[in-house]
C-alpha atoms as a PDB file:
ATOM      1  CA  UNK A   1      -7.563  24.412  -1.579  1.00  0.00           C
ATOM      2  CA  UNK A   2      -6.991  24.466  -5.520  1.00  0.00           C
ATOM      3  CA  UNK A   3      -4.900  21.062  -5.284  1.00  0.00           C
ATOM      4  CA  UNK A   4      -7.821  19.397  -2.843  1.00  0.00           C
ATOM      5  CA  UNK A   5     -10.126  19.361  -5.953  1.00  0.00           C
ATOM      6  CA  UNK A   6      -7.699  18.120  -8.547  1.00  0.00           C
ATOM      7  CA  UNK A   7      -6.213  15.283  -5.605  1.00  0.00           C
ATOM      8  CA  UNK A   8     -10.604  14.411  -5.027  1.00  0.00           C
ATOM      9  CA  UNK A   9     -11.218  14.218  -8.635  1.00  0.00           C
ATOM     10  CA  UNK A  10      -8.604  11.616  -8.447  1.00  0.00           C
ATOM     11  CA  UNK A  11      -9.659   9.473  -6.105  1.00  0.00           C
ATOM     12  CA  UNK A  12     -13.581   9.849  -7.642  1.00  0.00           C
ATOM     13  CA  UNK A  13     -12.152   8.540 -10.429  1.00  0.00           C
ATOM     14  CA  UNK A  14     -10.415   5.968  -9.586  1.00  0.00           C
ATOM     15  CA  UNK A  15     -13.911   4.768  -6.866  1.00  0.00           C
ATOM     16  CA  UNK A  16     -16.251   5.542 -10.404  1.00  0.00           C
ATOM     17  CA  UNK A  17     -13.860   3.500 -12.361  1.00  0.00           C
ATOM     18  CA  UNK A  18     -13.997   0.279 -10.151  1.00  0.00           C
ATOM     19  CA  UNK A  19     -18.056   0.773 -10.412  1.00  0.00           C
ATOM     20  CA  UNK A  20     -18.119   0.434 -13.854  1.00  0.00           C
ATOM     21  CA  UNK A  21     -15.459  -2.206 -14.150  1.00  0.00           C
ATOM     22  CA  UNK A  22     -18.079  -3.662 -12.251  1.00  0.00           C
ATOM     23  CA  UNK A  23     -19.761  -5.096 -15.572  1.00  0.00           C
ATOM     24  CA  UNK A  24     -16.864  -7.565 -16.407  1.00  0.00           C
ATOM     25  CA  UNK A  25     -17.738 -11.043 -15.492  1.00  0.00           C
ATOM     26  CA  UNK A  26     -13.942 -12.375 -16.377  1.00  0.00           C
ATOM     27  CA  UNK A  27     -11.891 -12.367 -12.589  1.00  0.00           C
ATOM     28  CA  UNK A  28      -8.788 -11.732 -13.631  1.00  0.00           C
ATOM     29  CA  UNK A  29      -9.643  -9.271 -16.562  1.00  0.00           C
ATOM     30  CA  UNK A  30     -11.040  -7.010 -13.688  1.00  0.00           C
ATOM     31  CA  UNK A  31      -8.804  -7.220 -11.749  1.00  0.00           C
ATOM     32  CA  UNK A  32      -6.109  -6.240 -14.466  1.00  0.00           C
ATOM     33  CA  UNK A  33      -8.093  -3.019 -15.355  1.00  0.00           C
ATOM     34  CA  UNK A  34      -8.289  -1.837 -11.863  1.00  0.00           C
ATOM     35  CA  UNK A  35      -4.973  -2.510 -11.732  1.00  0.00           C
ATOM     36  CA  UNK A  36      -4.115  -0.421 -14.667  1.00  0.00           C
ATOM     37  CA  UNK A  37      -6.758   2.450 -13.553  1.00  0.00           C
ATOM     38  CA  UNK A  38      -4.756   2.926  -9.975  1.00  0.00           C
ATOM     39  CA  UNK A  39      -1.418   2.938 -12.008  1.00  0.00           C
ATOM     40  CA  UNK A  40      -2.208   5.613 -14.363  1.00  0.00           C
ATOM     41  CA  UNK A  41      -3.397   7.348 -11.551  1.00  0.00           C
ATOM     42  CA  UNK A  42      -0.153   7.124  -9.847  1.00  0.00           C
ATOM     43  CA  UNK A  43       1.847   7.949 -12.980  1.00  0.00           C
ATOM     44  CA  UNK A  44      -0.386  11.000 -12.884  1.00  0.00           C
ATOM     45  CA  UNK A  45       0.971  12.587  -9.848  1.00  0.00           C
ATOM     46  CA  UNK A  46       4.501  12.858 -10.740  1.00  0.00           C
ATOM     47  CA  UNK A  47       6.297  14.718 -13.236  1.00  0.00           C
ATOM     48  CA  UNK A  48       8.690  13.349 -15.229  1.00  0.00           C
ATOM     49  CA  UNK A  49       6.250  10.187 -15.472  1.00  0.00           C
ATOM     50  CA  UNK A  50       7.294   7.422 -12.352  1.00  0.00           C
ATOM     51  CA  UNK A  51       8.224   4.119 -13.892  1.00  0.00           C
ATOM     52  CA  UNK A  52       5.268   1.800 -12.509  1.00  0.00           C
ATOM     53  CA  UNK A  53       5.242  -2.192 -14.080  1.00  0.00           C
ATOM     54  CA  UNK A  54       3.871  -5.075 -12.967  1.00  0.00           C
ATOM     55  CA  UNK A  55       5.734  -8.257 -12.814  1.00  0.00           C
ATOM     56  CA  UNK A  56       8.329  -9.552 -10.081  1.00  0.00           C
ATOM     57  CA  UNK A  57      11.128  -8.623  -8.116  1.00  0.00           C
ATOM     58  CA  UNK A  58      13.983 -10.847  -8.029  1.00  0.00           C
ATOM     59  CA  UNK A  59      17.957 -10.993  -6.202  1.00  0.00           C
ATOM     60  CA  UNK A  60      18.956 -12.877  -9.161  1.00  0.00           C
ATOM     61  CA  UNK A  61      18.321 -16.315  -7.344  1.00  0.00           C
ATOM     62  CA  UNK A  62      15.186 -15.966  -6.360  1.00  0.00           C
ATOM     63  CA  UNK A  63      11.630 -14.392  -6.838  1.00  0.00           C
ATOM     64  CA  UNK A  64       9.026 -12.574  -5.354  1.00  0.00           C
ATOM     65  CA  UNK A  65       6.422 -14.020  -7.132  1.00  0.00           C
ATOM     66  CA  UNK A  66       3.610 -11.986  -9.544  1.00  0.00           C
ATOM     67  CA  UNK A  67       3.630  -8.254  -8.133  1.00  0.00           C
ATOM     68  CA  UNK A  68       0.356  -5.973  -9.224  1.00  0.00           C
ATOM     69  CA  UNK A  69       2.379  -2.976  -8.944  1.00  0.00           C
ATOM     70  CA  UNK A  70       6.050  -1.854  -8.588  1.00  0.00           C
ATOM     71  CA  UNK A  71       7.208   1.419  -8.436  1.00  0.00           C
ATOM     72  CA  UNK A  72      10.838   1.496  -9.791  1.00  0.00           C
ATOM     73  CA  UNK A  73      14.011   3.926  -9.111  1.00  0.00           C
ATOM     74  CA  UNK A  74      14.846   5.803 -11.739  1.00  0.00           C
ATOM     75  CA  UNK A  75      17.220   4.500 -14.281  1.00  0.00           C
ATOM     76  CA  UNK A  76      15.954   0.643 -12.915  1.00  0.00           C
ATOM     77  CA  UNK A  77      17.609  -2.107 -15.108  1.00  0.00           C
ATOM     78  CA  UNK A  78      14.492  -3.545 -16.578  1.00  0.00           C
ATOM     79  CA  UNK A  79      14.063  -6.612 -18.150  1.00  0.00           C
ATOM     80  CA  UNK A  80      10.762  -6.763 -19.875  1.00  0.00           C
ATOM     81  CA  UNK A  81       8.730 -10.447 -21.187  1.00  0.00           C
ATOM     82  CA  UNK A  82       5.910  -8.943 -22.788  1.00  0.00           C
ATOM     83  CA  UNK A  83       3.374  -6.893 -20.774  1.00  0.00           C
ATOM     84  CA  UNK A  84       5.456  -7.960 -17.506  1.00  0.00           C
ATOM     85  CA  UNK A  85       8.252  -7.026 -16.023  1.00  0.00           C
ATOM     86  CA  UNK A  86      11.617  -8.621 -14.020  1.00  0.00           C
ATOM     87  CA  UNK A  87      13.939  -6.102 -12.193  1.00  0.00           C
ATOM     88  CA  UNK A  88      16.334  -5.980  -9.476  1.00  0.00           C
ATOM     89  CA  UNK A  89      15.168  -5.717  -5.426  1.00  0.00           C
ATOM     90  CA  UNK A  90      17.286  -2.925  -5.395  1.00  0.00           C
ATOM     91  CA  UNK A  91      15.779  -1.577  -7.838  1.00  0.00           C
ATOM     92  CA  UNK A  92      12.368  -1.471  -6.395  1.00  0.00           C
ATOM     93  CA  UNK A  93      10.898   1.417  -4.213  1.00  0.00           C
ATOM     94  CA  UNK A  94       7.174   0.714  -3.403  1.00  0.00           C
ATOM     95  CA  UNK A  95       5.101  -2.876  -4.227  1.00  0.00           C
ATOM     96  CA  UNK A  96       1.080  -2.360  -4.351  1.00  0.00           C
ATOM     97  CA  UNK A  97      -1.152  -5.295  -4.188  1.00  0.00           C
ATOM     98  CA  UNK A  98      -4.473  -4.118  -5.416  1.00  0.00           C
ATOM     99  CA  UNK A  99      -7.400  -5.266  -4.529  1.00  0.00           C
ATOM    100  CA  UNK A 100     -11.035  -5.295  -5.417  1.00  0.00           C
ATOM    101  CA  UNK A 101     -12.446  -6.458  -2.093  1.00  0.00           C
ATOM    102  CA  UNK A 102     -10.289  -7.213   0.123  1.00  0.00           C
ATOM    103  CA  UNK A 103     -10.636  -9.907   3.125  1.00  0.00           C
ATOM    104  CA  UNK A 104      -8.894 -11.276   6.302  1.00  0.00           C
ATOM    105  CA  UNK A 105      -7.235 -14.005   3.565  1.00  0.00           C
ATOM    106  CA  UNK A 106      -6.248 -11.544   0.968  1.00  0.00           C
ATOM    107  CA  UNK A 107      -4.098  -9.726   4.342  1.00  0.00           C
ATOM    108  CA  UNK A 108      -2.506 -12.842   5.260  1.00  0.00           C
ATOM    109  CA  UNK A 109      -1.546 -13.434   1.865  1.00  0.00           C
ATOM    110  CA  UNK A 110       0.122 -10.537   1.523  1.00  0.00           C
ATOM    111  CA  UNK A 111       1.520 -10.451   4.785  1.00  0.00           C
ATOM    112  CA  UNK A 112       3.546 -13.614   3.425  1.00  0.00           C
ATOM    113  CA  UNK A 113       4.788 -11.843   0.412  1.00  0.00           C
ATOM    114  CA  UNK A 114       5.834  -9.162   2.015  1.00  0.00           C
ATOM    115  CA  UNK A 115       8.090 -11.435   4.167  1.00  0.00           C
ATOM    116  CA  UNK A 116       9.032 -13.418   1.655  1.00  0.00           C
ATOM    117  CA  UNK A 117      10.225 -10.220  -0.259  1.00  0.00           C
ATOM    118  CA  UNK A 118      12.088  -9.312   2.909  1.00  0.00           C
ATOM    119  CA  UNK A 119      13.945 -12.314   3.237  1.00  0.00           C
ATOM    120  CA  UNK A 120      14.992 -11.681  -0.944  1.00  0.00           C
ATOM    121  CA  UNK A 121      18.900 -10.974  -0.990  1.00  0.00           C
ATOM    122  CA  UNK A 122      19.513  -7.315  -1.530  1.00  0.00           C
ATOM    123  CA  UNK A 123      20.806  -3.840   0.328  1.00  0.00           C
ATOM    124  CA  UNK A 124      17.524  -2.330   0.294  1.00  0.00           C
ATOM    125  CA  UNK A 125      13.803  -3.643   0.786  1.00  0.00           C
ATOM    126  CA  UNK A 126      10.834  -1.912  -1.033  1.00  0.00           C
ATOM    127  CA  UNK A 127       7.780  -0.788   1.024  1.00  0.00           C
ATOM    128  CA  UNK A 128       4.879  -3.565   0.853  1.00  0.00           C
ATOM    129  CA  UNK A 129       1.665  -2.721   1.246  1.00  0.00           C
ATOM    130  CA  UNK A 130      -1.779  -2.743   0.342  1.00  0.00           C
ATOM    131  CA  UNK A 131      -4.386  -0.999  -1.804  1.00  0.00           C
ATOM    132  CA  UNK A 132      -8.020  -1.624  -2.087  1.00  0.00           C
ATOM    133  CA  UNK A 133     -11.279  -0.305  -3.638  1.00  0.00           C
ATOM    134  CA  UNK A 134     -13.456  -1.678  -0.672  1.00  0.00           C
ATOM    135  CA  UNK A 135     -12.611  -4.033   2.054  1.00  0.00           C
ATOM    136  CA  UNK A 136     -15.250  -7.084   3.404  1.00  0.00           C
ATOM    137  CA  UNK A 137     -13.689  -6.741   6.927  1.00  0.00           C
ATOM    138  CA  UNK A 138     -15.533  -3.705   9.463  1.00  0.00           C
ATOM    139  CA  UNK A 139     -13.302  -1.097  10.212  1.00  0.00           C
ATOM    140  CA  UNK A 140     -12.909  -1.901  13.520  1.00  0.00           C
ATOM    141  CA  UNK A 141     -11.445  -4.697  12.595  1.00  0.00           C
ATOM    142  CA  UNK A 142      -9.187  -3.754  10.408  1.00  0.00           C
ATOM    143  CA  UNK A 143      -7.993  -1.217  12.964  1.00  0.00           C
ATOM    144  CA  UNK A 144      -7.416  -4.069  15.521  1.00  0.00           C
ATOM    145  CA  UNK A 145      -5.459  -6.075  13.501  1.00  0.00           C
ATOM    146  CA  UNK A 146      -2.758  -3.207  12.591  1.00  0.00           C
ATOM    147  CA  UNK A 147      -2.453  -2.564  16.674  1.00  0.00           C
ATOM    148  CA  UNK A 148      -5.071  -0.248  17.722  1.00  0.00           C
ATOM    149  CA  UNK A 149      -7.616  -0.066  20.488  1.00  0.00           C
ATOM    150  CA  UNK A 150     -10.943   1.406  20.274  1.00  0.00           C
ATOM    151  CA  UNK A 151     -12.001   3.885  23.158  1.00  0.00           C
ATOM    152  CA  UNK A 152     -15.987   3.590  23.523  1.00  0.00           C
ATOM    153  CA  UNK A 153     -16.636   7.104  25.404  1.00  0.00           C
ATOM    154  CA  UNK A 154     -14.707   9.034  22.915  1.00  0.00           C
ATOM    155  CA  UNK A 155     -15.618   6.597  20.169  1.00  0.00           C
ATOM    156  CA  UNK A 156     -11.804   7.002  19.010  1.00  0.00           C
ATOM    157  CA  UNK A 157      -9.262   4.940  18.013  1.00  0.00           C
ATOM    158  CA  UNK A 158      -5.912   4.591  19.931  1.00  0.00           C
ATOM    159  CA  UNK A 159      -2.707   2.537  20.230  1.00  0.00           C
ATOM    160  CA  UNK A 160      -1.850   2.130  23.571  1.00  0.00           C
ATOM    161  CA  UNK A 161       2.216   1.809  22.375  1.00  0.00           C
ATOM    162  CA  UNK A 162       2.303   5.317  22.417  1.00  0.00           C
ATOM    163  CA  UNK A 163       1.026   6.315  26.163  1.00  0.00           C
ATOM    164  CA  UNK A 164       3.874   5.789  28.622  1.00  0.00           C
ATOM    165  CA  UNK A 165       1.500   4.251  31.248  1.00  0.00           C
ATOM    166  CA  UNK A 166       0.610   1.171  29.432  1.00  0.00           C
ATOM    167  CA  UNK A 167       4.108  -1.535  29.618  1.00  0.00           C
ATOM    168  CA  UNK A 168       5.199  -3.561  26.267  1.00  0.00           C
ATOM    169  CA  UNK A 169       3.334  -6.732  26.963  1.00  0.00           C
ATOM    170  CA  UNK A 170      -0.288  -4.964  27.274  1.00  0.00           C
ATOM    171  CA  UNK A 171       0.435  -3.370  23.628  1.00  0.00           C
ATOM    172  CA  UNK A 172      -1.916  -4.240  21.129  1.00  0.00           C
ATOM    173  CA  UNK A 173      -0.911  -7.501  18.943  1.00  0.00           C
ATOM    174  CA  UNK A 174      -0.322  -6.365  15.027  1.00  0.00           C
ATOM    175  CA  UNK A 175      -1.500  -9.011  12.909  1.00  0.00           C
ATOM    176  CA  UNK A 176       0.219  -8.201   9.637  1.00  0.00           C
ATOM    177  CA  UNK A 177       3.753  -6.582  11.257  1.00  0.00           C
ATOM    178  CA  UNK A 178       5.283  -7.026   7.623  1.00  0.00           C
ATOM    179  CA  UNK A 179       2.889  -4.867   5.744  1.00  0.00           C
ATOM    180  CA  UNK A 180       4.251  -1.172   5.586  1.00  0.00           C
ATOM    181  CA  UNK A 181       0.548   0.008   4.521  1.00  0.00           C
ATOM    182  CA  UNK A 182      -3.062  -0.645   4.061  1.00  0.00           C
ATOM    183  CA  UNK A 183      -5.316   1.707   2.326  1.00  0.00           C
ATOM    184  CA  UNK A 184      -9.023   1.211   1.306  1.00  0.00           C
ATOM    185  CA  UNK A 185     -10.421   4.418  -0.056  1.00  0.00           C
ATOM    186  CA  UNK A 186     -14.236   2.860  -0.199  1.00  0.00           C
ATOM    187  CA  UNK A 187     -15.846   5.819   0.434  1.00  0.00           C
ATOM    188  CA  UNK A 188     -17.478   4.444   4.167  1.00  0.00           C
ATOM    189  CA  UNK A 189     -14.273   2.928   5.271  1.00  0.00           C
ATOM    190  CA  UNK A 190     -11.502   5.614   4.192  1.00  0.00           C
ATOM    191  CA  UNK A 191      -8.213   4.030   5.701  1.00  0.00           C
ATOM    192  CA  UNK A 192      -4.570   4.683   5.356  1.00  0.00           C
ATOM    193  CA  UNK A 193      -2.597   3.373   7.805  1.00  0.00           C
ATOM    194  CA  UNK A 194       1.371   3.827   7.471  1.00  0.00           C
ATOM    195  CA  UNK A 195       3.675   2.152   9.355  1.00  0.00           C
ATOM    196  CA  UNK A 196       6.300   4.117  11.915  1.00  0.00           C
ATOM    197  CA  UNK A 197       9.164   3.660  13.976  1.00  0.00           C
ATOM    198  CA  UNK A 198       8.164   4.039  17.594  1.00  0.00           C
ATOM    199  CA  UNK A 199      11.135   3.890  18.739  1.00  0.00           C
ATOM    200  CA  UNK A 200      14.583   2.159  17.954  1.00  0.00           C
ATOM    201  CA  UNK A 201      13.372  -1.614  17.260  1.00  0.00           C
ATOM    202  CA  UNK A 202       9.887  -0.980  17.469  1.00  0.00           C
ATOM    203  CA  UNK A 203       7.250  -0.454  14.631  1.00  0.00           C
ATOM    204  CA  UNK A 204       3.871   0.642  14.942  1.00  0.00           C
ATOM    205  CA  UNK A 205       1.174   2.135  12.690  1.00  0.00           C
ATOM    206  CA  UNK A 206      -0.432   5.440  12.665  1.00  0.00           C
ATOM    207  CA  UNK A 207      -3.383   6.712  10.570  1.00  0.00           C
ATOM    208  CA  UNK A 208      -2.939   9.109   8.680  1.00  0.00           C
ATOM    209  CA  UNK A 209      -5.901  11.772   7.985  1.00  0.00           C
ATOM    210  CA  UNK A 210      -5.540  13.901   5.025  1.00  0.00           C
ATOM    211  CA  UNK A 211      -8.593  14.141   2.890  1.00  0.00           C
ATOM    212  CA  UNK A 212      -9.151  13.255  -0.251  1.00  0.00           C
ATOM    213  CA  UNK A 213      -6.977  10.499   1.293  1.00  0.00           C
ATOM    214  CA  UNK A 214      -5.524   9.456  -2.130  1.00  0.00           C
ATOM    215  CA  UNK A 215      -3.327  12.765  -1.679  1.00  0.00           C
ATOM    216  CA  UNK A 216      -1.152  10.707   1.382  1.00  0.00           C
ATOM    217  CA  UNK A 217      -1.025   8.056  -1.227  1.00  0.00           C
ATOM    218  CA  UNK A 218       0.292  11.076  -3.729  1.00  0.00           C
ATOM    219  CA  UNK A 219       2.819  12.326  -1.536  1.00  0.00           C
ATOM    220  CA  UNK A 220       4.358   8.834  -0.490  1.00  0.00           C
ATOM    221  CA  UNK A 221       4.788   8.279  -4.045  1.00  0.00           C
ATOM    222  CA  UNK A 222       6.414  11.641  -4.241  1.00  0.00           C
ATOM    223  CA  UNK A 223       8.556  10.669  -0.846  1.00  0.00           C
ATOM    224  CA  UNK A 224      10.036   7.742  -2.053  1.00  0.00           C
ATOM    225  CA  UNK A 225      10.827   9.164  -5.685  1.00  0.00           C
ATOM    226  CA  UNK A 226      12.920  12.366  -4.273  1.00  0.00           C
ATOM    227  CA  UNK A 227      14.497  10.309  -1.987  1.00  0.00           C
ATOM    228  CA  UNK A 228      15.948   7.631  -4.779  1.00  0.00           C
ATOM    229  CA  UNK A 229      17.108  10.840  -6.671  1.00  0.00           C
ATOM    230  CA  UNK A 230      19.635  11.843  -4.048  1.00  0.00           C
ATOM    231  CA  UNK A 231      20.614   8.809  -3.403  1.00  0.00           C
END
């Protein structure tokens, strides 16, 4: 399809970007340009323009800390200090922490800030989740920490949560159950896994398939925007 090629070009982009950004020896300057590159890629799928800032998130008390990226509802109260931004938890749809290569500490870091911008005060919680150009972990571990099991005569990945057979306790452990996403899109470990409510009380994650895979990416952007609108 037509849309496909635009929704690939995209997420080449975005993977030829992070190459190049490759040359700058400064940490934290890299990091700010990817950064930048995956939120003017966002900003790109949506029409009128999504408000995207970095900053925090706060319930007037307290504070989530430095956010990469926060997708906003429209008509957010934002207070701006510079290049950064404070607005309300209410206020705040989606929170992306980007990363270049992400590890096993990089998860359990932002495992904690995504509880910690749970436990904020406020009548809605944002989704939390991550975003990375390539990821030091295999995939089959990264699979095993979000709850799935790894069949080696199909060569297929499965959560046992959803076959009626297998009882609570035998369920896969989920290592990051505050996360509402992970996404790599380095092109040999292409990963989006979205978390799900198996049933009332329950959460699990499925992986979700679409390729380019930056277009599930697109359309959870797009979700999350039409939904604050009726609201």
């Amino acid at each position: 399809m037509k849309f496909d090629e635009f929704d690939q070009y995209s997420e080449n982009m975005l993977l030829g970007q992070y190459e190049i950004s490759e040359i700058i020896t400064h940490e934290l300057m890299k990091g700010e340009v990817r950064e930048d590159f995956l939120i003017a890629t966002l900003k790109s799928c949506s029409e009128p323009e999504p408000i995207i800032v970095k900053g925090t998130i706060s319930d007037g008390t307290s504070d989530a800390g430095q956010l990469d990226i926060v997708l906003c509802r429209p008509n957010s109260h934002i207070r701006k200090l510079g290049t950064q931004c404070v607005i309300r938890k209410d206020d705040s749809l989606c929170i992306i922490e980007v990363k270049g290569n992400c590890t096993g500490k990089d998860l359990k870091r932002a495992e904690l800030k995504a509880t910690k911008i749970r436990d904020l005060r406020g009548e809605q919680s944002p989704l939390f989740g991550v975003v990375c150009y390539k990821v030091a972990l295999e995939e089959l571990t990264i699979m095993r920490r979000f709850g799935f099991s790894f069949d080696n005569e199909s060569r297929t990945y499965f959560d046992s949560a959803t076959l009626a057979s297998v009882a609570e306790a035998d369920w896969e452990g989920i290592e990051y159950p505050t996360l509402d996403f992970f996404i790599s899109i380095e092109e040999e470990k292409k990963i989006f896994l979205r978390k799900y409510p198996i049933r009332p009380g329950h959460e699990r994650f499925v992986r979700l398939t679409s390729s380019p895979l930056i277009k599930d990416l697109f359309d959870m952007v797009q979700s999350l925007l039409r939904s604050a609108i009726r609201d």
